[in-house]
PDB file of N, CA and C in Angstrom:
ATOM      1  N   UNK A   1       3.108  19.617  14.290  1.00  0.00           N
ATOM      2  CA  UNK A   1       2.216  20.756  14.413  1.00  0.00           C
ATOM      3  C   UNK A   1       2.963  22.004  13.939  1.00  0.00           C
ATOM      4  N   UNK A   2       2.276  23.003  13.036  1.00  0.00           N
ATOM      5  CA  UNK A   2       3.027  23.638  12.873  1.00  0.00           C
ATOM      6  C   UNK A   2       2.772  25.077  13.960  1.00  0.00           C
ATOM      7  N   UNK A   3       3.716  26.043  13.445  1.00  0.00           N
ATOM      8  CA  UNK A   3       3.756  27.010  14.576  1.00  0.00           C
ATOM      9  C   UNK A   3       2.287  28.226  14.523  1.00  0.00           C
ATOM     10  N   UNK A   4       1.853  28.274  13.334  1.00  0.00           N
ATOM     11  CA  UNK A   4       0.512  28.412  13.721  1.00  0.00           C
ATOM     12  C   UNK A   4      -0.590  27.866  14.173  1.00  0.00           C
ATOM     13  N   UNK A   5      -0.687  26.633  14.599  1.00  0.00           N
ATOM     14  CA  UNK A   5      -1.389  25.522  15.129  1.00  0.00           C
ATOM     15  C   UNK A   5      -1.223  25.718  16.740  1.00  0.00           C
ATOM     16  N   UNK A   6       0.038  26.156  16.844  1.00  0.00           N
ATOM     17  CA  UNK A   6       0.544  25.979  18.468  1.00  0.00           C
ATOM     18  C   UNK A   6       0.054  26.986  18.722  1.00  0.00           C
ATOM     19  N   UNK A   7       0.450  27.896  18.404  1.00  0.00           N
ATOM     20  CA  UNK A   7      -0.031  29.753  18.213  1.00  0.00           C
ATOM     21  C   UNK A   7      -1.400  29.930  18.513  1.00  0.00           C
ATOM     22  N   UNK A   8      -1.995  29.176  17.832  1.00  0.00           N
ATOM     23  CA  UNK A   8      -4.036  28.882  18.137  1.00  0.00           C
ATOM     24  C   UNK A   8      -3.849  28.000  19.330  1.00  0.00           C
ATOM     25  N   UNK A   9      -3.565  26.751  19.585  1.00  0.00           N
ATOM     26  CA  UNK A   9      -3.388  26.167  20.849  1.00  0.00           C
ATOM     27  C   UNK A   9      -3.221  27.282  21.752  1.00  0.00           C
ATOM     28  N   UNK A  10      -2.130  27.809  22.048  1.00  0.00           N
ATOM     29  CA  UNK A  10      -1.342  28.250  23.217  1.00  0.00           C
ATOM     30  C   UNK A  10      -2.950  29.883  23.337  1.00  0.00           C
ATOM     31  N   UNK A  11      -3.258  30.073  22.734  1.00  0.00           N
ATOM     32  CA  UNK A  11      -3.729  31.585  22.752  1.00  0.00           C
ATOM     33  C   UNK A  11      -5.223  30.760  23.262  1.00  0.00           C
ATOM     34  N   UNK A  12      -5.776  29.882  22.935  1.00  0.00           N
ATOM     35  CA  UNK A  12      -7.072  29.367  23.459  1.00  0.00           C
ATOM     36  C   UNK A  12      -6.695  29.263  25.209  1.00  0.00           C
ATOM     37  N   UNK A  13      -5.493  28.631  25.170  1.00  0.00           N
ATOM     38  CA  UNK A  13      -5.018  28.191  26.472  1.00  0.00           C
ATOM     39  C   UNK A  13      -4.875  29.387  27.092  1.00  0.00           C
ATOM     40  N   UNK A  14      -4.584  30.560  27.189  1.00  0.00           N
ATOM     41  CA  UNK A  14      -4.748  31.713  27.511  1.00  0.00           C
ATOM     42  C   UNK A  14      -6.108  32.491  27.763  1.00  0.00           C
ATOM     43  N   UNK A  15      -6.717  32.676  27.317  1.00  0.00           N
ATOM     44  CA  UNK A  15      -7.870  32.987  27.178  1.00  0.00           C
ATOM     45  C   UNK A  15      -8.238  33.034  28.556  1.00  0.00           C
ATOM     46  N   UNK A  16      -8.450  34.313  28.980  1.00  0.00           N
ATOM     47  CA  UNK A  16      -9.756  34.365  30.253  1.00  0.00           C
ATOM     48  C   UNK A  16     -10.843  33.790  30.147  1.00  0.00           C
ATOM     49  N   UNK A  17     -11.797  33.458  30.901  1.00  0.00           N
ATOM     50  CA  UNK A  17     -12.589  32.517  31.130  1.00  0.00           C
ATOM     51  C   UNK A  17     -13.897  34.010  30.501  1.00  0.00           C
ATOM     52  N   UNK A  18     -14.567  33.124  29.612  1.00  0.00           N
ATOM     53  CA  UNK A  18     -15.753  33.858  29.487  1.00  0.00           C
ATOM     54  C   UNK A  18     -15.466  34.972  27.934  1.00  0.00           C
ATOM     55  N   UNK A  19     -13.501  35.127  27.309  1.00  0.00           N
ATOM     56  CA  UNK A  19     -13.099  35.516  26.033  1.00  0.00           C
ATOM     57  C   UNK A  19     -13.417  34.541  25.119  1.00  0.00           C
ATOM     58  N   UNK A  20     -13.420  35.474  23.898  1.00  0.00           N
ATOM     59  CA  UNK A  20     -13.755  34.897  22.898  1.00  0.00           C
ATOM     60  C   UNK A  20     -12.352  35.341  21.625  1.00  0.00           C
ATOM     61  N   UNK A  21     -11.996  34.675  20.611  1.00  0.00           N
ATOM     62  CA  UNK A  21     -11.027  34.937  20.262  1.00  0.00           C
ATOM     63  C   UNK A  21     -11.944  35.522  18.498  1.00  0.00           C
ATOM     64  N   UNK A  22     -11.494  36.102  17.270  1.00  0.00           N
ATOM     65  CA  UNK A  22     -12.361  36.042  16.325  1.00  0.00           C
ATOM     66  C   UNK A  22     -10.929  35.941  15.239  1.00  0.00           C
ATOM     67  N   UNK A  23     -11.802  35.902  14.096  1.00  0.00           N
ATOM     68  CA  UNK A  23     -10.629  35.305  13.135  1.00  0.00           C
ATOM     69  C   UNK A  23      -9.550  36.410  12.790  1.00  0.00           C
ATOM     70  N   UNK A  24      -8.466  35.452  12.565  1.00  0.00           N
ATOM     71  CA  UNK A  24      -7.457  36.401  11.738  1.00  0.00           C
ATOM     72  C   UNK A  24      -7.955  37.145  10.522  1.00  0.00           C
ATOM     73  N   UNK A  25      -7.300  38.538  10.633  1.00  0.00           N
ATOM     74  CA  UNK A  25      -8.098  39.227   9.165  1.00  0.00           C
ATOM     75  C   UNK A  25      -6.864  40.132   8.600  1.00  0.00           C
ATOM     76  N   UNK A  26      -7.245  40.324   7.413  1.00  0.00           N
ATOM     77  CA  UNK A  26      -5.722  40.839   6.689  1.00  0.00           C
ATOM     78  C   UNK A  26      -6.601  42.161   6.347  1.00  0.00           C
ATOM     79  N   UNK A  27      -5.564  43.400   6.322  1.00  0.00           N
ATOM     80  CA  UNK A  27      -5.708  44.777   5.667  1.00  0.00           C
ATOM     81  C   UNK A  27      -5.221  44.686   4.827  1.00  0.00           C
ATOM     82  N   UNK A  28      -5.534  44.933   3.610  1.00  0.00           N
ATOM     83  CA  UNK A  28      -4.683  44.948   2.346  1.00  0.00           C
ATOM     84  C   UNK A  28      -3.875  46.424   2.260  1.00  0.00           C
ATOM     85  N   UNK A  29      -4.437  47.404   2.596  1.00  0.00           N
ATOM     86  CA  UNK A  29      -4.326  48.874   3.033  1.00  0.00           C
ATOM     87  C   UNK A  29      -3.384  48.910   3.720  1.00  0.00           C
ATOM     88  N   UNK A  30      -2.944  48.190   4.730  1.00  0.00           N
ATOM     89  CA  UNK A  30      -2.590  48.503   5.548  1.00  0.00           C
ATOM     90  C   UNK A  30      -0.967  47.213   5.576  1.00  0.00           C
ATOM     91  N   UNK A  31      -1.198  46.165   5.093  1.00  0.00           N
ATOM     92  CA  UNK A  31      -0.325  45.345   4.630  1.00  0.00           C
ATOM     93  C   UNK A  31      -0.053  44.822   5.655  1.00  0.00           C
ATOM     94  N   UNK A  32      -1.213  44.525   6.609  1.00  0.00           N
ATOM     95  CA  UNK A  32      -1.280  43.762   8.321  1.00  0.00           C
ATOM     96  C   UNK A  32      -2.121  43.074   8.550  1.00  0.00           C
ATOM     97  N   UNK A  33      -1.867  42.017   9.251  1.00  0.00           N
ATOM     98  CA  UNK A  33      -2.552  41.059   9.750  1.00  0.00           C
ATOM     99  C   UNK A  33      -3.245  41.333  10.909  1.00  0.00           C
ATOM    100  N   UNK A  34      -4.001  40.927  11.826  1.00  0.00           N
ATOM    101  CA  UNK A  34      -4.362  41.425  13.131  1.00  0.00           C
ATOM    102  C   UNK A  34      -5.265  40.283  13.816  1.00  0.00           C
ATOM    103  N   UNK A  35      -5.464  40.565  14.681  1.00  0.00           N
ATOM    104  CA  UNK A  35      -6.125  38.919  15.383  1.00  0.00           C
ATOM    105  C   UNK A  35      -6.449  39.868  16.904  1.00  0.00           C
ATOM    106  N   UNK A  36      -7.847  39.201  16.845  1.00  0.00           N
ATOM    107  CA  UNK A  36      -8.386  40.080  18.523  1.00  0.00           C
ATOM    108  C   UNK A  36      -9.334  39.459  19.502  1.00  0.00           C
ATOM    109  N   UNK A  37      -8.801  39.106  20.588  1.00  0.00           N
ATOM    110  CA  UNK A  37      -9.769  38.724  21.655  1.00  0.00           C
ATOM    111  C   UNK A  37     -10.620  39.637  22.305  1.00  0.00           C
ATOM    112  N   UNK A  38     -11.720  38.777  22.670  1.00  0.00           N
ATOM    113  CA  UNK A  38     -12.905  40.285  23.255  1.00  0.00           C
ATOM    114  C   UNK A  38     -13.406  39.430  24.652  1.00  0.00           C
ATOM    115  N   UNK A  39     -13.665  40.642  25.508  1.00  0.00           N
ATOM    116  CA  UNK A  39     -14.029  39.926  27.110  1.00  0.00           C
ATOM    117  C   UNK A  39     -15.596  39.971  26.794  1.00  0.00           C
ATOM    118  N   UNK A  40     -16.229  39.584  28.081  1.00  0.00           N
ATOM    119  CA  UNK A  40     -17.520  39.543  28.208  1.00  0.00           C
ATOM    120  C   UNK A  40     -18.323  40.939  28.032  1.00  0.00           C
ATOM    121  N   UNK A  41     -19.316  41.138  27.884  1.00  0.00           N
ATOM    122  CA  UNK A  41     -19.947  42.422  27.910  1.00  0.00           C
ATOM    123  C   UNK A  41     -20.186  42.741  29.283  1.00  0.00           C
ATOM    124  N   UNK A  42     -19.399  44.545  29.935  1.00  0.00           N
ATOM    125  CA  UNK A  42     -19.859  45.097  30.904  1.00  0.00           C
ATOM    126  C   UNK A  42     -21.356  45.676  30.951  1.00  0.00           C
ATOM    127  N   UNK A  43     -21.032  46.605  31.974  1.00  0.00           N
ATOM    128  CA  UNK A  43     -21.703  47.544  32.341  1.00  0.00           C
ATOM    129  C   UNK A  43     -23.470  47.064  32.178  1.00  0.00           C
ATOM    130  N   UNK A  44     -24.346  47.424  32.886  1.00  0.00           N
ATOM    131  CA  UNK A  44     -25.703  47.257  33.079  1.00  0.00           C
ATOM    132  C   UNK A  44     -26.344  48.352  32.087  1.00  0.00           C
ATOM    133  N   UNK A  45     -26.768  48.921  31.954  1.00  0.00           N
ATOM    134  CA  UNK A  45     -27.568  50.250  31.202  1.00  0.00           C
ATOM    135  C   UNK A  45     -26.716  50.737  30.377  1.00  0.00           C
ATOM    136  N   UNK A  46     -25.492  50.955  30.690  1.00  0.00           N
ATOM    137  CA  UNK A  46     -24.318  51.956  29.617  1.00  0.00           C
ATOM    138  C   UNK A  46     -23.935  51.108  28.670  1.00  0.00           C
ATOM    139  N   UNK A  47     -23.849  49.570  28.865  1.00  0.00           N
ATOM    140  CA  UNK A  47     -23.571  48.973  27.673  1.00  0.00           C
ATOM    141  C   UNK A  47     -22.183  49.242  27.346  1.00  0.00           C
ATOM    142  N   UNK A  48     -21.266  48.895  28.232  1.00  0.00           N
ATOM    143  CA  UNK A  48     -20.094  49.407  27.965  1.00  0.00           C
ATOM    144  C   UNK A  48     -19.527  48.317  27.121  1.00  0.00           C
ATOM    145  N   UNK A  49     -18.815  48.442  26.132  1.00  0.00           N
ATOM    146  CA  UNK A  49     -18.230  47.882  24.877  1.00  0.00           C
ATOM    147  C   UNK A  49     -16.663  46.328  25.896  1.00  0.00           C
ATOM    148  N   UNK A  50     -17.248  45.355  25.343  1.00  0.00           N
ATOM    149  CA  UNK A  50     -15.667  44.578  25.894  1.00  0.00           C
ATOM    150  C   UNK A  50     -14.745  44.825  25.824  1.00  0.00           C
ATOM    151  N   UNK A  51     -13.398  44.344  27.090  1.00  0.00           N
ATOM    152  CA  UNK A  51     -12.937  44.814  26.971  1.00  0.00           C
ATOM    153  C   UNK A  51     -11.815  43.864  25.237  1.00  0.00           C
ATOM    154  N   UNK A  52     -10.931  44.645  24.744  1.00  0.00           N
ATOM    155  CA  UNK A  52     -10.155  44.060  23.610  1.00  0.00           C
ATOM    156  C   UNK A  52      -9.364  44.319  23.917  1.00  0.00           C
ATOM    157  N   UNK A  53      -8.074  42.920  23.132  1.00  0.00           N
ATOM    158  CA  UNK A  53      -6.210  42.861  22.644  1.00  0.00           C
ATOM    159  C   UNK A  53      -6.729  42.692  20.898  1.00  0.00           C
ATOM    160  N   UNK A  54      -5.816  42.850  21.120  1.00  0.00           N
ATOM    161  CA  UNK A  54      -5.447  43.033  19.556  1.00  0.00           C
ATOM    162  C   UNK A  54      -3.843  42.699  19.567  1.00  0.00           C
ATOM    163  N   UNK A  55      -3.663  41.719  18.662  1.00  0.00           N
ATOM    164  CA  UNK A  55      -1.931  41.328  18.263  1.00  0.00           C
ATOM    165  C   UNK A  55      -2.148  41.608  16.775  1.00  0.00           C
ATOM    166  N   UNK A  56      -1.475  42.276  16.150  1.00  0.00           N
ATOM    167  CA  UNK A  56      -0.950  42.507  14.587  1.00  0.00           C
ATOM    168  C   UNK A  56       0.208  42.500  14.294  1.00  0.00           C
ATOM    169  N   UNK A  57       0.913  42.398  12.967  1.00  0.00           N
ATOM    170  CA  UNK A  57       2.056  41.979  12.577  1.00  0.00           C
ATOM    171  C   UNK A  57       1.786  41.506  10.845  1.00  0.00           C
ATOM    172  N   UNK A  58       3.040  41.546   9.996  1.00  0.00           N
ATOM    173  CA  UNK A  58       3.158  41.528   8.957  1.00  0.00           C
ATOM    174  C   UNK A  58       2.884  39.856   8.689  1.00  0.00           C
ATOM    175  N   UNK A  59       2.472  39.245   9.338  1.00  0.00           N
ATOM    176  CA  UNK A  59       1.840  37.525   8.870  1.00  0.00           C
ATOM    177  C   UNK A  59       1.325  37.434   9.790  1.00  0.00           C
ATOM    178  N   UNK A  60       0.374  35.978   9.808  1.00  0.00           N
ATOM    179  CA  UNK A  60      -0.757  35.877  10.822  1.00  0.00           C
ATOM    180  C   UNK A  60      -0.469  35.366  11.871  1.00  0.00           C
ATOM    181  N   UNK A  61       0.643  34.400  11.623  1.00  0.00           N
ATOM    182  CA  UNK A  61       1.849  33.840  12.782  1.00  0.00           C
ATOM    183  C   UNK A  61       2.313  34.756  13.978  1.00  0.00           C
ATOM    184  N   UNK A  62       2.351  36.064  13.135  1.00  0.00           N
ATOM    185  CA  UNK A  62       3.600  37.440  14.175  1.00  0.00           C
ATOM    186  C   UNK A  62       2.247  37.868  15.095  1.00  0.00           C
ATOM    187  N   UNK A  63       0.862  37.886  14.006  1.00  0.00           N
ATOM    188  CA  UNK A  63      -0.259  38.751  14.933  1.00  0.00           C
ATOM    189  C   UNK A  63      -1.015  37.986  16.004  1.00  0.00           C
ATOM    190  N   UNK A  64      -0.735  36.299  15.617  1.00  0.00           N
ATOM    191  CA  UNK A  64      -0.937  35.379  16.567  1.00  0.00           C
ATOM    192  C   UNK A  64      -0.151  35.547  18.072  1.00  0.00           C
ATOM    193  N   UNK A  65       0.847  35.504  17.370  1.00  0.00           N
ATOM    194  CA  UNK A  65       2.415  35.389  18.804  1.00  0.00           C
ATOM    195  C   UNK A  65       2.076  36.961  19.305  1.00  0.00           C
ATOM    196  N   UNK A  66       1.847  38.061  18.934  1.00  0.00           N
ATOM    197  CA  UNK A  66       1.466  39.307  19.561  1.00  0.00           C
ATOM    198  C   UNK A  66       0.699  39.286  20.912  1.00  0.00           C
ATOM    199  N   UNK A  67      -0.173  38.310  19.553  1.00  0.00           N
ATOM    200  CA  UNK A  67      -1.840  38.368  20.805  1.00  0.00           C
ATOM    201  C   UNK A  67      -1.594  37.633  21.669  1.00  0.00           C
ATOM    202  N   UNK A  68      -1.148  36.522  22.216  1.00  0.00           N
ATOM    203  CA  UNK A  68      -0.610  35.743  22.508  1.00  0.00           C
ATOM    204  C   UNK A  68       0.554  36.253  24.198  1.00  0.00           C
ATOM    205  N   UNK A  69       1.270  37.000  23.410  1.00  0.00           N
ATOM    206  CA  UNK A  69       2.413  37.613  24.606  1.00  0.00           C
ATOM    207  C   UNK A  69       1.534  38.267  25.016  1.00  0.00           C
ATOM    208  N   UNK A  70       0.735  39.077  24.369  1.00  0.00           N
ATOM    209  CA  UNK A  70      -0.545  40.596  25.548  1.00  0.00           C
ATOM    210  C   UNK A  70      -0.989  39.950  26.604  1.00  0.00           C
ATOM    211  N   UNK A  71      -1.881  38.552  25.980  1.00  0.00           N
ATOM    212  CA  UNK A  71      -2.141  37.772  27.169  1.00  0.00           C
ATOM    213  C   UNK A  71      -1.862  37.151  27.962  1.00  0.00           C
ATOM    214  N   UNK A  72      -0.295  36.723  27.693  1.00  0.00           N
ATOM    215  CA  UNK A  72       0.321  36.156  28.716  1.00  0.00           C
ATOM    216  C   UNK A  72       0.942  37.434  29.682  1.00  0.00           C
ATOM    217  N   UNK A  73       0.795  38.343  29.347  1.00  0.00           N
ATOM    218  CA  UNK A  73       1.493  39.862  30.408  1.00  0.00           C
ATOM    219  C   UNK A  73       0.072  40.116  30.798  1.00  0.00           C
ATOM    220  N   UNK A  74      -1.255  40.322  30.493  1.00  0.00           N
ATOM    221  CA  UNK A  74      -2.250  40.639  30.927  1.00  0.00           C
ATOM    222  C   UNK A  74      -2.880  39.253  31.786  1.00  0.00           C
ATOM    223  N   UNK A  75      -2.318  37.908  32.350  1.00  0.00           N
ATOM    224  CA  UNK A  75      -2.729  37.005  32.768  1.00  0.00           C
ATOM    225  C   UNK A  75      -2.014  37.202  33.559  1.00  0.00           C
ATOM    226  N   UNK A  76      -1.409  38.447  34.682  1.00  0.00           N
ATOM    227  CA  UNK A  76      -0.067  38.234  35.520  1.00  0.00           C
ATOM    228  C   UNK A  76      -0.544  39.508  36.838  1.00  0.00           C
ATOM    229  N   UNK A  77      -2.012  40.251  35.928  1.00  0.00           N
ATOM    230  CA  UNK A  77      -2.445  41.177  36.345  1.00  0.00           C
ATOM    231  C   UNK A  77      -3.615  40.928  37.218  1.00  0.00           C
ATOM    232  N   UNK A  78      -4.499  40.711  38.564  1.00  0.00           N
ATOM    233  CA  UNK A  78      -5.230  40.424  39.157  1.00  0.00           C
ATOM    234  C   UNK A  78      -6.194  40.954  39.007  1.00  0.00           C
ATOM    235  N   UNK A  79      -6.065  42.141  38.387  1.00  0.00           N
ATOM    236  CA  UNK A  79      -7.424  42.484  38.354  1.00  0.00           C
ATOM    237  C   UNK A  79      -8.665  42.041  36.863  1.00  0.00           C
ATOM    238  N   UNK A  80      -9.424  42.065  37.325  1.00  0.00           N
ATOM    239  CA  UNK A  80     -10.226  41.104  35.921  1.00  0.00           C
ATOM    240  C   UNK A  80     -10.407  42.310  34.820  1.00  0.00           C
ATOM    241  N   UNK A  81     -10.053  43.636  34.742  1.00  0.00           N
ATOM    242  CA  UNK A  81      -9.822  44.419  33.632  1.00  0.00           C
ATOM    243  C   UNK A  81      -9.039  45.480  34.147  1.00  0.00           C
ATOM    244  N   UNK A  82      -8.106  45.394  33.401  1.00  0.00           N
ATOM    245  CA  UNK A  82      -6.613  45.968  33.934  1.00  0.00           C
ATOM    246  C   UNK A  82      -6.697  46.948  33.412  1.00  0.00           C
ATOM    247  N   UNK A  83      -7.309  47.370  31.818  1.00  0.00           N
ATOM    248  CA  UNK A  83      -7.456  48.756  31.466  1.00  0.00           C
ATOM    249  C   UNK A  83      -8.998  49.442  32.001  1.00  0.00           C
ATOM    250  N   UNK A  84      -9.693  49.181  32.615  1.00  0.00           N
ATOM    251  CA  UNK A  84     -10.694  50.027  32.984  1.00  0.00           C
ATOM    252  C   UNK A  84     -10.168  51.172  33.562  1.00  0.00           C
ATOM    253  N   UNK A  85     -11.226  51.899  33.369  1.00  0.00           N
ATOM    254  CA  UNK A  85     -11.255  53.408  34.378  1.00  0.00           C
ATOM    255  C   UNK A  85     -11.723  53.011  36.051  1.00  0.00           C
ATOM    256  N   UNK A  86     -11.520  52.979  36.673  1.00  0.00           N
ATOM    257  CA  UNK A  86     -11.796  52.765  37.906  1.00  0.00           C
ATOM    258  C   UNK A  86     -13.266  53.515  38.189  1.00  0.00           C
TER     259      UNK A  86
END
């Protein structure tokens, strides 16, 4: 297996219950890779936007392993959205 294979393994395996992961995408502009998980949709009436990680890095491997470590430090946190506003 190679290490982007595991990289997709290990980051599914992460995943909060109810995330969704979307594809790797390259900036040419920007000369970056980036890769982003999205939570469920909040809020009732306000429509508040999910919450997102984002891992980027100069190959899709680095923006994998990014996204990857966010969620393994954001899987350590109890609360079910750690960046909300209270």
């Amino acid at each position: 297996m190679t290490d982007r294979a595991a990289l997709w393994d290990e980051l599914h395996d992460l995943l909060p219950e109810w995330w969704r992961v979307g594809s790797a995408t390259y900036d040419p502009g920007a000369g970056r890779w980036s890769v982003t998980a999205y939570g469920r949709l909040r809020g009732g009436r306000t429509r508040t936007p999910p919450e997102a990680v984002t891992g980027t890095g100069a190959t899709e491997v680095e923006a994998l392993g990014e996204l990857v470590e966010q969620l393994r430090q954001r899987g350590s946190d109890p609360r079910p959205y750690p960046n909300a506003i209270p």
